[in-house]
N, C-alpha and C. Protein backbone atom coordinates (compact mmCIF):
# COMPACT_ATOMS: atom_id res chain seq x y z
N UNK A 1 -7.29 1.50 -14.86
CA UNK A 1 -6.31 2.28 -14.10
C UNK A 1 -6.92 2.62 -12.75
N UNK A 2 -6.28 2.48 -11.94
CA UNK A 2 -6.71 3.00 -10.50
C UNK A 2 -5.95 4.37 -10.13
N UNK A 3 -7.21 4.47 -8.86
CA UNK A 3 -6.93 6.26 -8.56
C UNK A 3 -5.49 6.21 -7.49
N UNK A 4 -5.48 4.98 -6.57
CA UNK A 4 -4.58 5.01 -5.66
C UNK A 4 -3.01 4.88 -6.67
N UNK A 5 -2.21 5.93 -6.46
CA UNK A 5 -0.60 6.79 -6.38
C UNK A 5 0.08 5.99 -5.91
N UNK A 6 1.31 5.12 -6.38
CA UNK A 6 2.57 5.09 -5.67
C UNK A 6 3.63 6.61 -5.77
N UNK A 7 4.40 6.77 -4.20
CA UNK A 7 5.18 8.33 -4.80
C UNK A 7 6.60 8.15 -4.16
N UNK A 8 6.63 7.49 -5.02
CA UNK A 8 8.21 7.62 -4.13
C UNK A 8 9.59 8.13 -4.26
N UNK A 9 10.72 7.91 -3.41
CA UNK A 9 11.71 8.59 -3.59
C UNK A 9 11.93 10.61 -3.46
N UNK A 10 10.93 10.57 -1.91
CA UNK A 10 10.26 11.94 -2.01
C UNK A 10 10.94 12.05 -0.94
N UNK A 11 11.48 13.56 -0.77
CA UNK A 11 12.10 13.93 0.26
C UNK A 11 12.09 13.44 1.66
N UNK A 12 12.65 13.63 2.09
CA UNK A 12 12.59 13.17 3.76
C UNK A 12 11.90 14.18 4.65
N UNK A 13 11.74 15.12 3.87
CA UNK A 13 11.07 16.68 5.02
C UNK A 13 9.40 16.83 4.05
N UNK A 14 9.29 15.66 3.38
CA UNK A 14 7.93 15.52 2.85
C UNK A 14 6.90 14.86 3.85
N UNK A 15 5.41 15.60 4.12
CA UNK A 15 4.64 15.12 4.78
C UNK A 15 3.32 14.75 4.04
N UNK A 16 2.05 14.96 4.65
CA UNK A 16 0.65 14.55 4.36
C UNK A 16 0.60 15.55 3.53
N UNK A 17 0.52 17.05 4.11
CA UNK A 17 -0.49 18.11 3.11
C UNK A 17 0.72 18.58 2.37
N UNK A 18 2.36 18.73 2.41
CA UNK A 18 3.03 18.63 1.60
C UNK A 18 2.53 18.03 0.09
N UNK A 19 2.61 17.08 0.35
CA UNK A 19 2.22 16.03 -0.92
C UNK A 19 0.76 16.34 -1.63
N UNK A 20 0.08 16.66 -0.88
CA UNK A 20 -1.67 16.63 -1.21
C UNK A 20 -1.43 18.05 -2.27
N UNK A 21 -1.04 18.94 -1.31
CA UNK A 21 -0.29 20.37 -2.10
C UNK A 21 -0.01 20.20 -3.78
N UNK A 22 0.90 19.59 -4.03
CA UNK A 22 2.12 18.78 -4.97
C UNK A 22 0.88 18.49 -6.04
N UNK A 23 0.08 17.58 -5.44
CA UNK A 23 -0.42 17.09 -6.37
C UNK A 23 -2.23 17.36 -6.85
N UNK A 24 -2.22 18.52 -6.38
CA UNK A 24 -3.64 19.55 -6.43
C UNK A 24 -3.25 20.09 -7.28
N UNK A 25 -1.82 19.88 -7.72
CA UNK A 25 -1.85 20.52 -9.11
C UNK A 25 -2.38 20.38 -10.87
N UNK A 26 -2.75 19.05 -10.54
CA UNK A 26 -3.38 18.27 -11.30
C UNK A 26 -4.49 17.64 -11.29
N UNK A 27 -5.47 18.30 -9.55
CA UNK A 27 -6.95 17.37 -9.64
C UNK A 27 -7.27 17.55 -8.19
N UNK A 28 -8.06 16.64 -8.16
CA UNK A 28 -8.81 16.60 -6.69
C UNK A 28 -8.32 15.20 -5.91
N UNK A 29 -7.01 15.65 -4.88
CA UNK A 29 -6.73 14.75 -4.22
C UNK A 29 -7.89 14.06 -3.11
N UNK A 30 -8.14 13.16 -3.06
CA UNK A 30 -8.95 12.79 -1.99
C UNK A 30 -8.20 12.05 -0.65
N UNK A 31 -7.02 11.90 -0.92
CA UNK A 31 -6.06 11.16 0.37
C UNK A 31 -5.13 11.09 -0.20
N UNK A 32 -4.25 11.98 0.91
CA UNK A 32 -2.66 11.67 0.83
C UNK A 32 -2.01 11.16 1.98
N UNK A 33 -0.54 10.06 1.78
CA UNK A 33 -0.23 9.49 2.82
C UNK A 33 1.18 9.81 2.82
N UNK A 34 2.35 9.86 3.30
CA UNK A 34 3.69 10.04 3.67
C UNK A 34 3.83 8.80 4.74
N UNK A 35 4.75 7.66 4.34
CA UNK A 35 4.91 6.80 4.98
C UNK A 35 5.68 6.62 6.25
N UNK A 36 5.58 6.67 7.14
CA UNK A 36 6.79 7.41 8.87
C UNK A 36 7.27 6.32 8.99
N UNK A 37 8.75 6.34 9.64
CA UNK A 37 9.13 5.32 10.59
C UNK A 37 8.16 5.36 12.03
N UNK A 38 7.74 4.22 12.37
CA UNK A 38 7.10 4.18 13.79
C UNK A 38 7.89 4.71 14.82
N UNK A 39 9.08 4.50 14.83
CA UNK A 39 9.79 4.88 16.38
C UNK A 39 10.78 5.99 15.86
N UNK A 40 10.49 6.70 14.78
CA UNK A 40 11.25 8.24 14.86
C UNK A 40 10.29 9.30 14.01
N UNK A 41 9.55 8.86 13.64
CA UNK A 41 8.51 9.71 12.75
C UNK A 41 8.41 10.13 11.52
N UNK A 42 10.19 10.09 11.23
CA UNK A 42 10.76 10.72 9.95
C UNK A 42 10.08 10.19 8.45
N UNK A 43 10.19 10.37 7.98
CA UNK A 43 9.75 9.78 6.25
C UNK A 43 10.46 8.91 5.94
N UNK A 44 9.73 7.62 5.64
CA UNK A 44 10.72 6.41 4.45
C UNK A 44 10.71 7.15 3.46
N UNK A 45 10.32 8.14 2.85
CA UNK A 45 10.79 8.71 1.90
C UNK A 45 9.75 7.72 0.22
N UNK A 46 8.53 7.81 0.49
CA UNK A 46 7.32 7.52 -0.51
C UNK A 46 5.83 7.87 0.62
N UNK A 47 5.20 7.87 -0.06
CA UNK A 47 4.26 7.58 -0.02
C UNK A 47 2.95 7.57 -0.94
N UNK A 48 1.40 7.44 -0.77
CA UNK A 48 0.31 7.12 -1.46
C UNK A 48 -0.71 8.30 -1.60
N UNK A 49 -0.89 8.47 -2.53
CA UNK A 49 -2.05 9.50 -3.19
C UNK A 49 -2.91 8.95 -3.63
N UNK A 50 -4.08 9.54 -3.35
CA UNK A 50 -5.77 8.74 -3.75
C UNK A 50 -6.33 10.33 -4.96
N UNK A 51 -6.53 9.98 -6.07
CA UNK A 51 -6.71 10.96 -7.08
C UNK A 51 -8.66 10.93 -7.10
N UNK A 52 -8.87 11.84 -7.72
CA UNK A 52 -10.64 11.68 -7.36
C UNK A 52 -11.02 10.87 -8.63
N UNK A 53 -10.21 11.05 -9.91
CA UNK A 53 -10.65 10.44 -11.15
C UNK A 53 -9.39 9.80 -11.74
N UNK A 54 -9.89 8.41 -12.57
CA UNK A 54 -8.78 7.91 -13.38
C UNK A 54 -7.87 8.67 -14.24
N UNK A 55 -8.74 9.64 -14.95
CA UNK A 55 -8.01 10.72 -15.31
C UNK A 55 -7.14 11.34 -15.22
N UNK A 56 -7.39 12.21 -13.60
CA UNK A 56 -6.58 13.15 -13.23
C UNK A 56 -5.07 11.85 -12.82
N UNK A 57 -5.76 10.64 -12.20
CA UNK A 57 -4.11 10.10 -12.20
C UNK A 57 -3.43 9.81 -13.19
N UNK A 58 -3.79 9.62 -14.28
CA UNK A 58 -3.01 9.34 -15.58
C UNK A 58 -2.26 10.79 -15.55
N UNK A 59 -3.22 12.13 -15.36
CA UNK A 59 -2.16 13.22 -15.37
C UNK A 59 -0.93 13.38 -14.54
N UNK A 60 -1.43 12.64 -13.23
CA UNK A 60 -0.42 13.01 -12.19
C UNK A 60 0.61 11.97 -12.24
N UNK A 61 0.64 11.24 -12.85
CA UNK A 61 1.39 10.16 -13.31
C UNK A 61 2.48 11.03 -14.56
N UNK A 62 2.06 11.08 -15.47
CA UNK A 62 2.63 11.59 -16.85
C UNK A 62 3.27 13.04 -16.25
N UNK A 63 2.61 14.02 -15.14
CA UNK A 63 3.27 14.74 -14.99
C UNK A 63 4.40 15.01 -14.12
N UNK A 64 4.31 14.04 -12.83
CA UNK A 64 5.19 14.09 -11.88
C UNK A 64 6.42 12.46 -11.99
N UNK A 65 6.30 12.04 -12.80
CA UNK A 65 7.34 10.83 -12.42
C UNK A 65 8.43 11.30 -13.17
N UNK A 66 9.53 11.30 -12.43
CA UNK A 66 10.85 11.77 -13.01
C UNK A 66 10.70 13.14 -12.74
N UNK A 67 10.06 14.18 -11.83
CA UNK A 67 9.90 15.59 -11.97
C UNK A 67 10.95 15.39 -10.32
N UNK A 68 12.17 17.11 -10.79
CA UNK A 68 12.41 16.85 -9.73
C UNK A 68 11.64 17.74 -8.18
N UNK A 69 11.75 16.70 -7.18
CA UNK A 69 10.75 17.62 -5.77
C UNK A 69 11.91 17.62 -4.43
N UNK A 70 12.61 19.24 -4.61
CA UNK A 70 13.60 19.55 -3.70
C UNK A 70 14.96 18.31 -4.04
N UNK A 71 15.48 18.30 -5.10
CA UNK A 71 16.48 17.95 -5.28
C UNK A 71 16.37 16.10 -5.34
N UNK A 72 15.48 15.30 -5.90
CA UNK A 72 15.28 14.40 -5.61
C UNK A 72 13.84 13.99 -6.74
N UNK A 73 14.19 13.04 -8.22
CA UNK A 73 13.62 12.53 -8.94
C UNK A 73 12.39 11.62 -8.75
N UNK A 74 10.93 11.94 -8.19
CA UNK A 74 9.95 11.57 -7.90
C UNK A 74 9.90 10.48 -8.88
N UNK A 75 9.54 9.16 -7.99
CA UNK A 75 8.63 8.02 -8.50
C UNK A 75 7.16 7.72 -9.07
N UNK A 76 6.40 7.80 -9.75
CA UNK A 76 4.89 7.90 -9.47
C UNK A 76 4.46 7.04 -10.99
N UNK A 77 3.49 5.81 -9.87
CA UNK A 77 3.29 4.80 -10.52
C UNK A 77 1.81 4.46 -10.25
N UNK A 78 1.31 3.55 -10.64
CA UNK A 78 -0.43 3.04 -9.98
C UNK A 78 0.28 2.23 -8.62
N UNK A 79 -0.94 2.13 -7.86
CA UNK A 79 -0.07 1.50 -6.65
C UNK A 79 -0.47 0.05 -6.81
N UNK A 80 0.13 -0.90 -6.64
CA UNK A 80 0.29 -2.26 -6.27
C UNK A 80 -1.19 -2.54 -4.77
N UNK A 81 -1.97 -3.89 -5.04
CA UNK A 81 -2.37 -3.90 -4.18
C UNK A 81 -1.81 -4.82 -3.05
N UNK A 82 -1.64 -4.39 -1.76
CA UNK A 82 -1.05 -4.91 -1.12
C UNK A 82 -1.21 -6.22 -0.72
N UNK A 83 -0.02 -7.16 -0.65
CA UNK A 83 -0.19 -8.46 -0.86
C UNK A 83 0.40 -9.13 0.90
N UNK A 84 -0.22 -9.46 1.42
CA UNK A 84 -0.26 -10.16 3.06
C UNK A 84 1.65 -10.69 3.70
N UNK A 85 1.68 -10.59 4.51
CA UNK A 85 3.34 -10.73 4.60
C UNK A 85 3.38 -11.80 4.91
N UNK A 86 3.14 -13.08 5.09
CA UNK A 86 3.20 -14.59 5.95
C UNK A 86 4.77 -14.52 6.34
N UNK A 87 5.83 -13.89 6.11
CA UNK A 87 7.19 -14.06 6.77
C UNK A 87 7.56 -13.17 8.06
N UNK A 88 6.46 -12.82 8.25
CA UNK A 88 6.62 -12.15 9.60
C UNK A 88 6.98 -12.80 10.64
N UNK A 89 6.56 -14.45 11.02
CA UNK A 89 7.11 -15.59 11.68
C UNK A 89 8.63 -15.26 11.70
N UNK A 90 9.74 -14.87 11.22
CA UNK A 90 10.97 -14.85 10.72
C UNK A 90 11.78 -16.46 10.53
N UNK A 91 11.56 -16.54 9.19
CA UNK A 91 12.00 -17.58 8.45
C UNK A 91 11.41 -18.21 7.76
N UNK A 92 11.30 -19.60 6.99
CA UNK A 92 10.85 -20.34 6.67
C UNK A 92 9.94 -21.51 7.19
N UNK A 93 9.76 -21.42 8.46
CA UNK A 93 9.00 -22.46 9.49
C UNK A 93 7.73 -22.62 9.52
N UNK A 94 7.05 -21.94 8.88
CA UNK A 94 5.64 -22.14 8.95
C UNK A 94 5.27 -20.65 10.09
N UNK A 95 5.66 -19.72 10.36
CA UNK A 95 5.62 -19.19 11.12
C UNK A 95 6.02 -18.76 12.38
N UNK A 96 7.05 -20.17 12.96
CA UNK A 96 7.95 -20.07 13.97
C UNK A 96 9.10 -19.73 14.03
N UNK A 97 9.68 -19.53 15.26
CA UNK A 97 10.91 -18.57 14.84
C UNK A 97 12.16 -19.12 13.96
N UNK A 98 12.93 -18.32 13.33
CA UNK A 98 14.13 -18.57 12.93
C UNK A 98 15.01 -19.39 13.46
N UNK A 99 16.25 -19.70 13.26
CA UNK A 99 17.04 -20.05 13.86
C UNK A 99 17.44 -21.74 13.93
N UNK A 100 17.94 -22.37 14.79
CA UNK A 100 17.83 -23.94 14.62
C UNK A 100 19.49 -23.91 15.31
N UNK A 101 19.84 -25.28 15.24
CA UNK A 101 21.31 -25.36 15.90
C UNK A 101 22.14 -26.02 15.01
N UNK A 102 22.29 -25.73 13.33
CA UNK A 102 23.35 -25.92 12.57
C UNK A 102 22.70 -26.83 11.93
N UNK A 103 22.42 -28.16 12.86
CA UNK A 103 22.42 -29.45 11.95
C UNK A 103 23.36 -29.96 11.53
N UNK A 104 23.74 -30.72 10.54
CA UNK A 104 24.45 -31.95 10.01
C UNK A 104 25.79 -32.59 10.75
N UNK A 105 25.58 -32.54 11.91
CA UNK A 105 26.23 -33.64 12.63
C UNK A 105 25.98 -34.84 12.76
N UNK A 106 26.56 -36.04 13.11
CA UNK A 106 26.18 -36.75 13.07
C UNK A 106 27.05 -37.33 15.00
N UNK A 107 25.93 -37.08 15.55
CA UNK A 107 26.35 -37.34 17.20
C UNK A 107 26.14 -38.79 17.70
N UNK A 108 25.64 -39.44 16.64
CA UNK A 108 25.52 -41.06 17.11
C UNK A 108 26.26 -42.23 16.23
C-alpha cells in the first residue's frame, strides 16, 4: 500500500491546509495538494495527500471515502502512479497536429 492519497470530489472552496487539516485527523500528513485550474485558480475539485505511514493511510482511506466534506461525498483511494500523456501532440499522428482535409476523394 502506498502513502500517496487520491481525494476527490472535494469541494470547490477546498485548499492545501484545508485538506492537510481534514486529514490530521488520522496521522501525520506529510503533503497535501488541492489541484487549481492554471488560469482561474479555483479547485478541480480532488486532490493528493502524502500520509507519513501505510497505516495511517489505510485509516484515512477506511475513514474518509464516502464521508460527507461540506455537502459533497469524498473519494479516497491509493493514488495511481502517473502514467506520461504522449497525446498531447493532439491526435493520433505521432505527435503532430490534428486535423487533415477529409480525404476520400478521388480528384484524379
Amino acid at each position: 500500500m502506498g502513502r500517496k492519497l487520491y481525494v476527490g470530489n472535494l469541494p470547490y472552496s477546498a485548499n492545501d491546509a484545508i485538506l492537510k487539516q481534514k486529514f490530521e485527523e488520522v496521522g501525520t500528513v506529510d503533503s497535501s495538494k488541492v489541484i487549481t485550474d492554471r488560469e482561474t485558480g479555483r479547485s478541480k475539485g480532488f486532490g493528493f495527500i502524502e500520509m507519513s505511514s501505510d497505516e495511517e493511510a489505510e485509516e484515512a482511506i477506511s475513514k474518509f471515502h464516502g464521508q460527507d466534506f461540506d455537502g459533497r461525498a469524498m473519494t479516497v483511494s491509493e493514488a495511481k502512479p502517473m502514467v506520461p500523456n504522449d497525446s498531447r501532440g493532439g491526435g493520433s499522428r505521432g505527435g503532430f497536429g490534428g486535423g487533415g482535409n477529409g480525404g476520400g476523394r478521388n480528384r484524379y
